[in-house]
PDB file of N, CA and C in Angstrom:
ATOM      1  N   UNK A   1     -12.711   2.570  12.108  1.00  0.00           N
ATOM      2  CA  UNK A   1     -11.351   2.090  11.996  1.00  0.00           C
ATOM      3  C   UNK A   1     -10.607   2.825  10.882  1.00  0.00           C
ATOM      4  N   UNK A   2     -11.452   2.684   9.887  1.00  0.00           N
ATOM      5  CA  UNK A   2     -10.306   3.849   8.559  1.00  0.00           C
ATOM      6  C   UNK A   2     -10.197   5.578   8.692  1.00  0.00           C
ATOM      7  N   UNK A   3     -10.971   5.661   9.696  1.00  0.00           N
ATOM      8  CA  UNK A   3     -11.048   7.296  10.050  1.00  0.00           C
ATOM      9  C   UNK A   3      -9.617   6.880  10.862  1.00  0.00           C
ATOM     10  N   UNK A   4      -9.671   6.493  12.010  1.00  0.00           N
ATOM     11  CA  UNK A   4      -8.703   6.298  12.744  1.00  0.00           C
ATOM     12  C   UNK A   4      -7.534   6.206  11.978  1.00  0.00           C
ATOM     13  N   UNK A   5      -7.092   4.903  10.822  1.00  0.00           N
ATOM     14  CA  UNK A   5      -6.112   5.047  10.426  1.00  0.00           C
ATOM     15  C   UNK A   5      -5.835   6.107   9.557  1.00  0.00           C
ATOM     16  N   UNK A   6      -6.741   6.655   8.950  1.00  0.00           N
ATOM     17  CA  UNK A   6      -6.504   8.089   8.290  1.00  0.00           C
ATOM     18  C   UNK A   6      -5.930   9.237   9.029  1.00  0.00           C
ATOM     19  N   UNK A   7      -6.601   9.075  10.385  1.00  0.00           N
ATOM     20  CA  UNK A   7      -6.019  10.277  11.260  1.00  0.00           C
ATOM     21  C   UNK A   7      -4.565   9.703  11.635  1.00  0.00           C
ATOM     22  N   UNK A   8      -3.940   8.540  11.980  1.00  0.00           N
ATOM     23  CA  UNK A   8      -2.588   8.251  11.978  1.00  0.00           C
ATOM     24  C   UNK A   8      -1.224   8.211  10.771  1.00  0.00           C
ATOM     25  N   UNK A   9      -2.369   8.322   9.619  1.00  0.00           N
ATOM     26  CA  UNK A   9      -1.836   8.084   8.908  1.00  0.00           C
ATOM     27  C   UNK A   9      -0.907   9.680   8.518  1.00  0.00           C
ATOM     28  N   UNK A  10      -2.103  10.502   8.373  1.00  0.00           N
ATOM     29  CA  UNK A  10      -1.461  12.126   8.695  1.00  0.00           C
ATOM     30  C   UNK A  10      -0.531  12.676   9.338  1.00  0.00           C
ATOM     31  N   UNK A  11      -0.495  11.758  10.217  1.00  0.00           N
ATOM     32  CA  UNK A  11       1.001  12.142  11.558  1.00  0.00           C
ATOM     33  C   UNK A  11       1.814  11.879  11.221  1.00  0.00           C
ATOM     34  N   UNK A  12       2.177  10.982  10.094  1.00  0.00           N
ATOM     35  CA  UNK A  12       3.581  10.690   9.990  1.00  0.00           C
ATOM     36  C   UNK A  12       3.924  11.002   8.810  1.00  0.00           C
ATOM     37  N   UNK A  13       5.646  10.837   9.129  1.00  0.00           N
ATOM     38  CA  UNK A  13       6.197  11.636   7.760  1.00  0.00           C
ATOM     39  C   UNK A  13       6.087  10.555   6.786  1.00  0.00           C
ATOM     40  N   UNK A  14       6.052  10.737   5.824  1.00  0.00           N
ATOM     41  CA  UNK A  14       6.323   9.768   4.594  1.00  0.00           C
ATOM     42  C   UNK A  14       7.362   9.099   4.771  1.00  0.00           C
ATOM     43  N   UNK A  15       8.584   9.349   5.075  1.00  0.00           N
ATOM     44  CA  UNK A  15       9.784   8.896   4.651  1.00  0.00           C
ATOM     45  C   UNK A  15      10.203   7.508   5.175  1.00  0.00           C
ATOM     46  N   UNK A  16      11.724   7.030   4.863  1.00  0.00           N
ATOM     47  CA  UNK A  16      11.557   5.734   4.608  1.00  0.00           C
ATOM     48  C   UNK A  16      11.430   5.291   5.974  1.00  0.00           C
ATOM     49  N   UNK A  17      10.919   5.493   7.096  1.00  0.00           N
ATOM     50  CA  UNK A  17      10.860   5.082   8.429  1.00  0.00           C
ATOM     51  C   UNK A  17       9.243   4.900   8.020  1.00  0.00           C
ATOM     52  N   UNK A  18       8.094   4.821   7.502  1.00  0.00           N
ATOM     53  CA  UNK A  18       7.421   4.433   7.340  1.00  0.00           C
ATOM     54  C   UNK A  18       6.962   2.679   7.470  1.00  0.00           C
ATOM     55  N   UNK A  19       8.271   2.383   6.992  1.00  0.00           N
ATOM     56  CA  UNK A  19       8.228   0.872   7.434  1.00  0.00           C
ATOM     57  C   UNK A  19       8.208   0.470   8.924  1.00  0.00           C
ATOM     58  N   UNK A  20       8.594   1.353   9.506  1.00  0.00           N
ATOM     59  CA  UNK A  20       8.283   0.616  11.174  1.00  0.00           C
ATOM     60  C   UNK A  20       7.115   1.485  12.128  1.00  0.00           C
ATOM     61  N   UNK A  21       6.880   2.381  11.220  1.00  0.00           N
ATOM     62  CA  UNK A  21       5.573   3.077  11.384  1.00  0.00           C
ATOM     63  C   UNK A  21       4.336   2.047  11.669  1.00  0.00           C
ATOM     64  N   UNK A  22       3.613   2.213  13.208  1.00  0.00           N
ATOM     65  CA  UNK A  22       2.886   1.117  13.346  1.00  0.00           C
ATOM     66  C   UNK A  22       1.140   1.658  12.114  1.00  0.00           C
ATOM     67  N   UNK A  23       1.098   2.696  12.220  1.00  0.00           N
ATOM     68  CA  UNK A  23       0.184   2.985  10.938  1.00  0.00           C
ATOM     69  C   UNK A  23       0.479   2.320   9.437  1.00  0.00           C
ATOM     70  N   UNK A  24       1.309   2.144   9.033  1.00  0.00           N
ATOM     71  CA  UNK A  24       1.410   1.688   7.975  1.00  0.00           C
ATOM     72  C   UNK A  24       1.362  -0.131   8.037  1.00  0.00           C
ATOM     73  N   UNK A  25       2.171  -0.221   9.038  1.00  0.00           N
ATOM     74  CA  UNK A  25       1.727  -1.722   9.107  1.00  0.00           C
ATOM     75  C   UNK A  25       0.529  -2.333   9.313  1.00  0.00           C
ATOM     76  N   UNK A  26      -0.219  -1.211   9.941  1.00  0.00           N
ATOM     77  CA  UNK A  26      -1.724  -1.637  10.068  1.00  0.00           C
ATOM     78  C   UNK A  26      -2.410  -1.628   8.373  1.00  0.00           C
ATOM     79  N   UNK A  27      -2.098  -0.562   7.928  1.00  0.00           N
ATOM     80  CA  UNK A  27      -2.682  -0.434   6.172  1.00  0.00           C
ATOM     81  C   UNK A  27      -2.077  -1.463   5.653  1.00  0.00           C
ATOM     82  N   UNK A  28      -0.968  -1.783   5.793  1.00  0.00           N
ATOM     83  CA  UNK A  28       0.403  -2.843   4.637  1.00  0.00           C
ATOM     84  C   UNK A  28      -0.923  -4.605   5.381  1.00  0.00           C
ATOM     85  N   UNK A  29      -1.374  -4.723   6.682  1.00  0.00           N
ATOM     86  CA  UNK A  29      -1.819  -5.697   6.869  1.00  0.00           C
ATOM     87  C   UNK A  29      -3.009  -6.140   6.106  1.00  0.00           C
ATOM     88  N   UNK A  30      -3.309  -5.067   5.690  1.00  0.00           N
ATOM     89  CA  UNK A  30      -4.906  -5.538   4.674  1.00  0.00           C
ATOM     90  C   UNK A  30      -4.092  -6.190   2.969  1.00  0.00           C
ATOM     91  N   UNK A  31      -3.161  -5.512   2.958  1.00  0.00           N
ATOM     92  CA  UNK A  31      -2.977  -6.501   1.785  1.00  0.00           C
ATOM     93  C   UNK A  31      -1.923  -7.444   1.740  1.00  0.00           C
ATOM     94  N   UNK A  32      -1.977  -8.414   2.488  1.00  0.00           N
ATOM     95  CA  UNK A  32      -1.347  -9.183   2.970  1.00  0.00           C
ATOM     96  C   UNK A  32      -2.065 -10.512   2.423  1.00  0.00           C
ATOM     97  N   UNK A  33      -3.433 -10.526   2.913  1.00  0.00           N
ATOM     98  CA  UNK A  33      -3.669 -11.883   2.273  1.00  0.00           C
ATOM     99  C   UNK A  33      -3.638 -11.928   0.876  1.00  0.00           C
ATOM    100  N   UNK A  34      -3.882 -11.045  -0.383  1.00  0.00           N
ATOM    101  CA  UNK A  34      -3.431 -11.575  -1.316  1.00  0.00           C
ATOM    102  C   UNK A  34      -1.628 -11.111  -1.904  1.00  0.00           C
ATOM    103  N   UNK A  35      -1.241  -9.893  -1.340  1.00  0.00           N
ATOM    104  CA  UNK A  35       0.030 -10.202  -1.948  1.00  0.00           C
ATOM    105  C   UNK A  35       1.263 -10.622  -0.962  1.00  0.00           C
ATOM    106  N   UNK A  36       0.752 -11.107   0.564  1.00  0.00           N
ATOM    107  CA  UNK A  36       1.641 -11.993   1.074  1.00  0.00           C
ATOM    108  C   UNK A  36       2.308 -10.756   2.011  1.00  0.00           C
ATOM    109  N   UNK A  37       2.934 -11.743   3.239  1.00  0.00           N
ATOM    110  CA  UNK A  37       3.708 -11.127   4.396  1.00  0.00           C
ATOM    111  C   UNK A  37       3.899 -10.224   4.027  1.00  0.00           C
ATOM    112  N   UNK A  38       4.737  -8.782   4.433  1.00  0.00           N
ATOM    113  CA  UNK A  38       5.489  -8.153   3.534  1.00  0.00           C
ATOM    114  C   UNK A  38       5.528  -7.748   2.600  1.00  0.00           C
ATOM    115  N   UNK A  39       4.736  -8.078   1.497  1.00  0.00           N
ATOM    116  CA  UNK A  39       4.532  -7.581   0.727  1.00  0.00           C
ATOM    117  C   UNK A  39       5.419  -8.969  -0.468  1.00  0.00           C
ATOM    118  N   UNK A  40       5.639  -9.882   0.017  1.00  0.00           N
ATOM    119  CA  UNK A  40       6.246 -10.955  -0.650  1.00  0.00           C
ATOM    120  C   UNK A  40       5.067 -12.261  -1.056  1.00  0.00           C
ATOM    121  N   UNK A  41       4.622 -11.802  -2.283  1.00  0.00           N
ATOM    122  CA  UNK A  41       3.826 -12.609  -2.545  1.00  0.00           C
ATOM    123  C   UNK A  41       3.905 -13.907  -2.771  1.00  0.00           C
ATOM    124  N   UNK A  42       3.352 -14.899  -3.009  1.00  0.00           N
ATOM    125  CA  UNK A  42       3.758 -16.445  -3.045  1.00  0.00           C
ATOM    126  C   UNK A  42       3.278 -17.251  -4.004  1.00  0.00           C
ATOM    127  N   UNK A  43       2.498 -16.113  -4.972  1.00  0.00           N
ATOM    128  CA  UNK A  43       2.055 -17.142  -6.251  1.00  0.00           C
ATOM    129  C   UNK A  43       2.169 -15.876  -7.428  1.00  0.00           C
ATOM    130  N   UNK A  44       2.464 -16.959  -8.372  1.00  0.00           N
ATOM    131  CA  UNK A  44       2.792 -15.970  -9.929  1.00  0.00           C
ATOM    132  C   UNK A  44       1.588 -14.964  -9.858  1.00  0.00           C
ATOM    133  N   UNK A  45       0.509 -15.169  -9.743  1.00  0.00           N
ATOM    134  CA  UNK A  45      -0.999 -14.343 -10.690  1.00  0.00           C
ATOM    135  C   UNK A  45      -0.662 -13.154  -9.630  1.00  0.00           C
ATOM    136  N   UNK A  46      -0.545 -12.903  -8.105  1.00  0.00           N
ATOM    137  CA  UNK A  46      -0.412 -11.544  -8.016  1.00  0.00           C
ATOM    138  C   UNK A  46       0.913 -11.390  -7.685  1.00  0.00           C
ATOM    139  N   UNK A  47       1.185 -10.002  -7.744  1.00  0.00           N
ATOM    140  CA  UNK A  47       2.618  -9.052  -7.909  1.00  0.00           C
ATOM    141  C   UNK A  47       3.130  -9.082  -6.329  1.00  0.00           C
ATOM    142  N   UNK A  48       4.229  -9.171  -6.305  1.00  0.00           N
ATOM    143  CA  UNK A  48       4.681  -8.798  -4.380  1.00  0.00           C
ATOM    144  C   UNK A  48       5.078  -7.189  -4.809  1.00  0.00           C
ATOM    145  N   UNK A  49       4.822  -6.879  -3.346  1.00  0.00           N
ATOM    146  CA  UNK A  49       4.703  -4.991  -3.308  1.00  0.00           C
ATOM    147  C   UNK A  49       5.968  -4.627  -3.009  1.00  0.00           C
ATOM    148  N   UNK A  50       7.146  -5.499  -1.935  1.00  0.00           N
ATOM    149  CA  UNK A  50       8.187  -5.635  -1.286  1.00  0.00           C
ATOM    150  C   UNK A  50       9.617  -5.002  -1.809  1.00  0.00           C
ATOM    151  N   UNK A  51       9.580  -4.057  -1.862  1.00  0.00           N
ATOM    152  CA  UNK A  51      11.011  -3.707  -3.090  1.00  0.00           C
ATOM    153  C   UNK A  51      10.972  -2.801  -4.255  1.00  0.00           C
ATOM    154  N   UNK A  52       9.604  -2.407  -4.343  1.00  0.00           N
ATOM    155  CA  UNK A  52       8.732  -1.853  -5.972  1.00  0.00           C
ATOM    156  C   UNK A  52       9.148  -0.155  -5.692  1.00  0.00           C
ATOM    157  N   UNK A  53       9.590   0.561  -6.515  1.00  0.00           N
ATOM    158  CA  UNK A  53       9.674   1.859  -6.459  1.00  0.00           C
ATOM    159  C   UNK A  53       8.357   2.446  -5.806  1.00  0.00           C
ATOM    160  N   UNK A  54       8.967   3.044  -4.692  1.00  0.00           N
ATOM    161  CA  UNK A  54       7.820   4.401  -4.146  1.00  0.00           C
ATOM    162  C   UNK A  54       6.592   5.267  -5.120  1.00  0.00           C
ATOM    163  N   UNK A  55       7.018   5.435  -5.809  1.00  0.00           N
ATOM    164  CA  UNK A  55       6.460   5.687  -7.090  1.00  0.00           C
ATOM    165  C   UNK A  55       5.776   5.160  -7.733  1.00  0.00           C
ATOM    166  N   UNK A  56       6.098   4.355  -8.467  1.00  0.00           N
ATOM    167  CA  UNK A  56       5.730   3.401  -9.219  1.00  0.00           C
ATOM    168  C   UNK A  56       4.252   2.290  -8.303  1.00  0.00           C
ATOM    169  N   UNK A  57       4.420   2.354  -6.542  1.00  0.00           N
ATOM    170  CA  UNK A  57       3.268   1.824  -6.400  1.00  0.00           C
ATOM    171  C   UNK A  57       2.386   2.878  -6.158  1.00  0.00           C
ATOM    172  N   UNK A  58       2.563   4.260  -6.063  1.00  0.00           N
ATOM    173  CA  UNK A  58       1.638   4.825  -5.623  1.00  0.00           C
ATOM    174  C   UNK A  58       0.726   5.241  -6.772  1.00  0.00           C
ATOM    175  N   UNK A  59       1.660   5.234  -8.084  1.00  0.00           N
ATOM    176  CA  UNK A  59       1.028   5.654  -9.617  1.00  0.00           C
ATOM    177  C   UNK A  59      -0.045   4.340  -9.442  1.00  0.00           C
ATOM    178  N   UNK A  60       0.553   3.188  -9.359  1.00  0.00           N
ATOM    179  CA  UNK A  60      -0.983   1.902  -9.535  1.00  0.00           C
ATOM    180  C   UNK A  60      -2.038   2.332  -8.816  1.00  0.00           C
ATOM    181  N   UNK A  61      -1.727   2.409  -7.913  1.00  0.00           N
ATOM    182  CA  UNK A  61      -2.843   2.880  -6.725  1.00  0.00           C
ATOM    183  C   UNK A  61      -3.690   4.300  -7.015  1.00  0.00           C
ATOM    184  N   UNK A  62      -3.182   4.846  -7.677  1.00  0.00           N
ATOM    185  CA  UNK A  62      -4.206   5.641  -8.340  1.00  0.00           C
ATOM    186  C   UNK A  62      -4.447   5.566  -9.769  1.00  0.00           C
ATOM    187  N   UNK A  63      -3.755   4.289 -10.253  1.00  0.00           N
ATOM    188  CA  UNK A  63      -4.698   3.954 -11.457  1.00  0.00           C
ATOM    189  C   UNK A  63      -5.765   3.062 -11.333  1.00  0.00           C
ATOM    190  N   UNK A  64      -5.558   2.095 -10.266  1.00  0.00           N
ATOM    191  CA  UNK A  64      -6.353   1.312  -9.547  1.00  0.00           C
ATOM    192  C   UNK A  64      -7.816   2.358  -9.501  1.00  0.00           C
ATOM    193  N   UNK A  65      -7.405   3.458  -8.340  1.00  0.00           N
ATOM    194  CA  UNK A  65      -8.772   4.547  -7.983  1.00  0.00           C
ATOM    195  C   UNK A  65      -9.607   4.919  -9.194  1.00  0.00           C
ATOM    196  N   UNK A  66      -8.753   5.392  -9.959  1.00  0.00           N
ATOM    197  CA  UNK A  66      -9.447   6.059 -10.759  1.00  0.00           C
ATOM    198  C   UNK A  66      -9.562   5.387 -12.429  1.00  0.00           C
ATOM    199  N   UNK A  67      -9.593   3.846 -12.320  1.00  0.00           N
ATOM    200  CA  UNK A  67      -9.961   2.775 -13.117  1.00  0.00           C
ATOM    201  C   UNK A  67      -9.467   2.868 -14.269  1.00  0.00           C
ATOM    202  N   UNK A  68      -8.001   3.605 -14.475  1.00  0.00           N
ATOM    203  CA  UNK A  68      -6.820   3.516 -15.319  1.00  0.00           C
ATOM    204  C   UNK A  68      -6.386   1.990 -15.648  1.00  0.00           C
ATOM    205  N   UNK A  69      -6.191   1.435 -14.599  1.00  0.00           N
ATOM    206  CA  UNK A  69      -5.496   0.188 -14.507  1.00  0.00           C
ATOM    207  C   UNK A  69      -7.113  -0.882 -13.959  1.00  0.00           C
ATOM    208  N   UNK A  70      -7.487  -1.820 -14.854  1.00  0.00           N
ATOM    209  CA  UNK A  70      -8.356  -2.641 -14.459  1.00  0.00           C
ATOM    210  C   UNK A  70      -8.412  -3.903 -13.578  1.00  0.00           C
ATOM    211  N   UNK A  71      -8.883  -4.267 -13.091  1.00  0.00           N
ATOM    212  CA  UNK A  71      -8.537  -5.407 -12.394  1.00  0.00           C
ATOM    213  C   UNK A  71     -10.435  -5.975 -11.575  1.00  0.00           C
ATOM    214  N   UNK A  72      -9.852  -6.634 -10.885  1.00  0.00           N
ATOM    215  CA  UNK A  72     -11.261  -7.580 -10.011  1.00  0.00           C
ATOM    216  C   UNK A  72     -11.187  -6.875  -8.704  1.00  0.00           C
ATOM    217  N   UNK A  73     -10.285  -6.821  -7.958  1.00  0.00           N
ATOM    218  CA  UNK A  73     -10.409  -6.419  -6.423  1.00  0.00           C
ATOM    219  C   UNK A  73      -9.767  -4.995  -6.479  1.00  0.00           C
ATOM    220  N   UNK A  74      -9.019  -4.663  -6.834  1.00  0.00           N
ATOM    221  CA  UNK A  74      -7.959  -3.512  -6.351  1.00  0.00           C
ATOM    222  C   UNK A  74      -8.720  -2.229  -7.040  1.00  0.00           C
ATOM    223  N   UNK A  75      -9.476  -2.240  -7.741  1.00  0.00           N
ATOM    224  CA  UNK A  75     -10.344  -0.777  -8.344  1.00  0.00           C
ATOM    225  C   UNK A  75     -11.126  -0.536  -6.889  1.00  0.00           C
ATOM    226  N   UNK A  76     -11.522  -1.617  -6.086  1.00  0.00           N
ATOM    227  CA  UNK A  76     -12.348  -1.080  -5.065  1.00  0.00           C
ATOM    228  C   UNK A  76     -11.464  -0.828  -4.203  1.00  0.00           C
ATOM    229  N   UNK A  77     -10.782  -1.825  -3.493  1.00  0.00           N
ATOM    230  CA  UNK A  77     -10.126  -1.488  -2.713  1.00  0.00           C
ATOM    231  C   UNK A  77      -9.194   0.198  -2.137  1.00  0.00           C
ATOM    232  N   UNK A  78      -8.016   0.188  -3.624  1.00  0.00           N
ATOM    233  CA  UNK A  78      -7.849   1.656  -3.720  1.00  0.00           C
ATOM    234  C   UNK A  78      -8.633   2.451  -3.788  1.00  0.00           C
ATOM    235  N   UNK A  79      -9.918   2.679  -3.628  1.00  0.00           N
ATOM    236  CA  UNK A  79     -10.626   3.530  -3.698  1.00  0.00           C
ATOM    237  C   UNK A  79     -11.203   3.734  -2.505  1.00  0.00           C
ATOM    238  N   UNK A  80     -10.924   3.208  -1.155  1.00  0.00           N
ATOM    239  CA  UNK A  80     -10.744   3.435   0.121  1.00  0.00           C
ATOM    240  C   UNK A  80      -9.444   4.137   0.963  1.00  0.00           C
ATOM    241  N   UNK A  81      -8.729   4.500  -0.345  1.00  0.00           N
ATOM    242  CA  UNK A  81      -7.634   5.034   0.554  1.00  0.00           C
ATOM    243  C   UNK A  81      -7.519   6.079   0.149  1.00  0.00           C
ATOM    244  N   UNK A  82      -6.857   6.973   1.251  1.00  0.00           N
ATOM    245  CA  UNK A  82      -6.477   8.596   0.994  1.00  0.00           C
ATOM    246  C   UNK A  82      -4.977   9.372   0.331  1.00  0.00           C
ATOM    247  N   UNK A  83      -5.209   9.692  -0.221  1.00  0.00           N
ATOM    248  CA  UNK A  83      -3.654   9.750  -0.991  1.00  0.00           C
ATOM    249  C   UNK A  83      -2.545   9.901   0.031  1.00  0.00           C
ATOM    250  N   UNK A  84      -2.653  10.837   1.428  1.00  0.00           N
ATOM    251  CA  UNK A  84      -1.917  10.249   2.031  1.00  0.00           C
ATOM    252  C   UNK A  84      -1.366   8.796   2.588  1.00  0.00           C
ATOM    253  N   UNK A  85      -2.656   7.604   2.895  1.00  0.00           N
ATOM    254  CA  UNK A  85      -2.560   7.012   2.920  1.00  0.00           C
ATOM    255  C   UNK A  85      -1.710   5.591   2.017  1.00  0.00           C
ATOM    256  N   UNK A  86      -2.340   6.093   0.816  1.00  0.00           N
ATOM    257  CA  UNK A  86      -1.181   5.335  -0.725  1.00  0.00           C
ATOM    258  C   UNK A  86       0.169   5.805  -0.336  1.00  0.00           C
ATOM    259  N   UNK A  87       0.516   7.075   0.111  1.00  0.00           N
ATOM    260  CA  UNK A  87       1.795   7.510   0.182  1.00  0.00           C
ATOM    261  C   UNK A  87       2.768   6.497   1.017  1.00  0.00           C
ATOM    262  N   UNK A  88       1.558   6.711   2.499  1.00  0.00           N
ATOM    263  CA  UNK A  88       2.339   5.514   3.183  1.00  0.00           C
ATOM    264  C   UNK A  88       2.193   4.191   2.869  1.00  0.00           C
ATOM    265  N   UNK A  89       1.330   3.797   1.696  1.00  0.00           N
ATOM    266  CA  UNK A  89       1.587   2.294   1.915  1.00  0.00           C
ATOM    267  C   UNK A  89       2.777   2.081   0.893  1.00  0.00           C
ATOM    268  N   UNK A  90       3.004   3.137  -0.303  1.00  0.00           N
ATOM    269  CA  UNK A  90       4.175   3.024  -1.404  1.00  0.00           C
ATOM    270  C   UNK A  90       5.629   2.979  -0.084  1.00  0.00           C
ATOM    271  N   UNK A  91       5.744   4.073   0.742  1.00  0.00           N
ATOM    272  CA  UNK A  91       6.678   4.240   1.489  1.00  0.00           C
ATOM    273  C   UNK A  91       7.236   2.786   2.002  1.00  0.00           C
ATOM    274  N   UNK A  92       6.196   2.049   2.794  1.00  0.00           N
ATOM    275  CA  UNK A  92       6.510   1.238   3.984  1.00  0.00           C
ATOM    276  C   UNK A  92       6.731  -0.243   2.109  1.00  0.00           C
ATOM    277  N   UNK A  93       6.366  -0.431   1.435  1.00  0.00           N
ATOM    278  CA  UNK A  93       6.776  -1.692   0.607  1.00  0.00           C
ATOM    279  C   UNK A  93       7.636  -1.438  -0.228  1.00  0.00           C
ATOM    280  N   UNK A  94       8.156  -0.284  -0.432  1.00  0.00           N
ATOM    281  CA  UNK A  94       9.457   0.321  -1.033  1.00  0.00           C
ATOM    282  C   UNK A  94      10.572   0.172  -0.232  1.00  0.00           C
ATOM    283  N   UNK A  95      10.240  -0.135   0.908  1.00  0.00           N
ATOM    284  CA  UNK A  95      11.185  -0.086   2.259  1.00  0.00           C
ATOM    285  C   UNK A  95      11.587  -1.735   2.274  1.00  0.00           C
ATOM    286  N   UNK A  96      10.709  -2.316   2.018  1.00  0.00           N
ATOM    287  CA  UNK A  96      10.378  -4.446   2.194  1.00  0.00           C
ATOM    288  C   UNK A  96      12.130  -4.448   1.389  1.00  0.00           C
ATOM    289  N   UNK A  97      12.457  -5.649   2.104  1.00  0.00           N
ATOM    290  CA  UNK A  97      13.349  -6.370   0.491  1.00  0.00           C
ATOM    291  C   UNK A  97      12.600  -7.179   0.265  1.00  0.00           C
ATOM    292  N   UNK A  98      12.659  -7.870  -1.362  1.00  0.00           N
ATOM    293  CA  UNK A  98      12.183  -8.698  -1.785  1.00  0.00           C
ATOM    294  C   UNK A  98      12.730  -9.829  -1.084  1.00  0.00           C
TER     295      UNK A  98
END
């Protein structure tokens, strides 16, 4: 399954059409149960993704990888994804409104 979405994930452009990109919604669905629909989270302790500079999530996500930024779940997690892949998931929750 992550080969697969890796290979979809390659096909598409980054840009802000990423949000209706059915690849990204498939990646944006894994983190859903903790930071919510959309990327609109529903409790203070984690962050909603929904609105966050392009940038700014893809820098976590590789501080996440490469254990810059500490945490319980997300050091592993990001460390399943391919930088293209971070690209599209910064793309498609940069795209969310809050």
């Amino acid at each position: 399954m992550k080969t697969l979405l890796a290979a979809l994930a390659a096909c598409v452009p980054f840009a802000a059409v990423a949000q209706d990109n059915p690849a990204a919604r498939s990646l944006a669905a894994s983190c859903a149960a903790c930071h919510g629909s959309d990327g609109r989270s529903v409790t203070a302790e984690v962050p909603g993704l929904a609105g966050l500079p392009r940038d700014y999530i893809a820098a976590q996500m590789k501080a996440f990888q490469d254990g810059r930024r500490p945490a319980t779940v997300m050091q592993q997690l990001a460390k399943g994804y391919s930088d293209q892949q971070i690209q599209l998931l910064a793309d498609y929750f940069a795209g969310r409104s809050k």
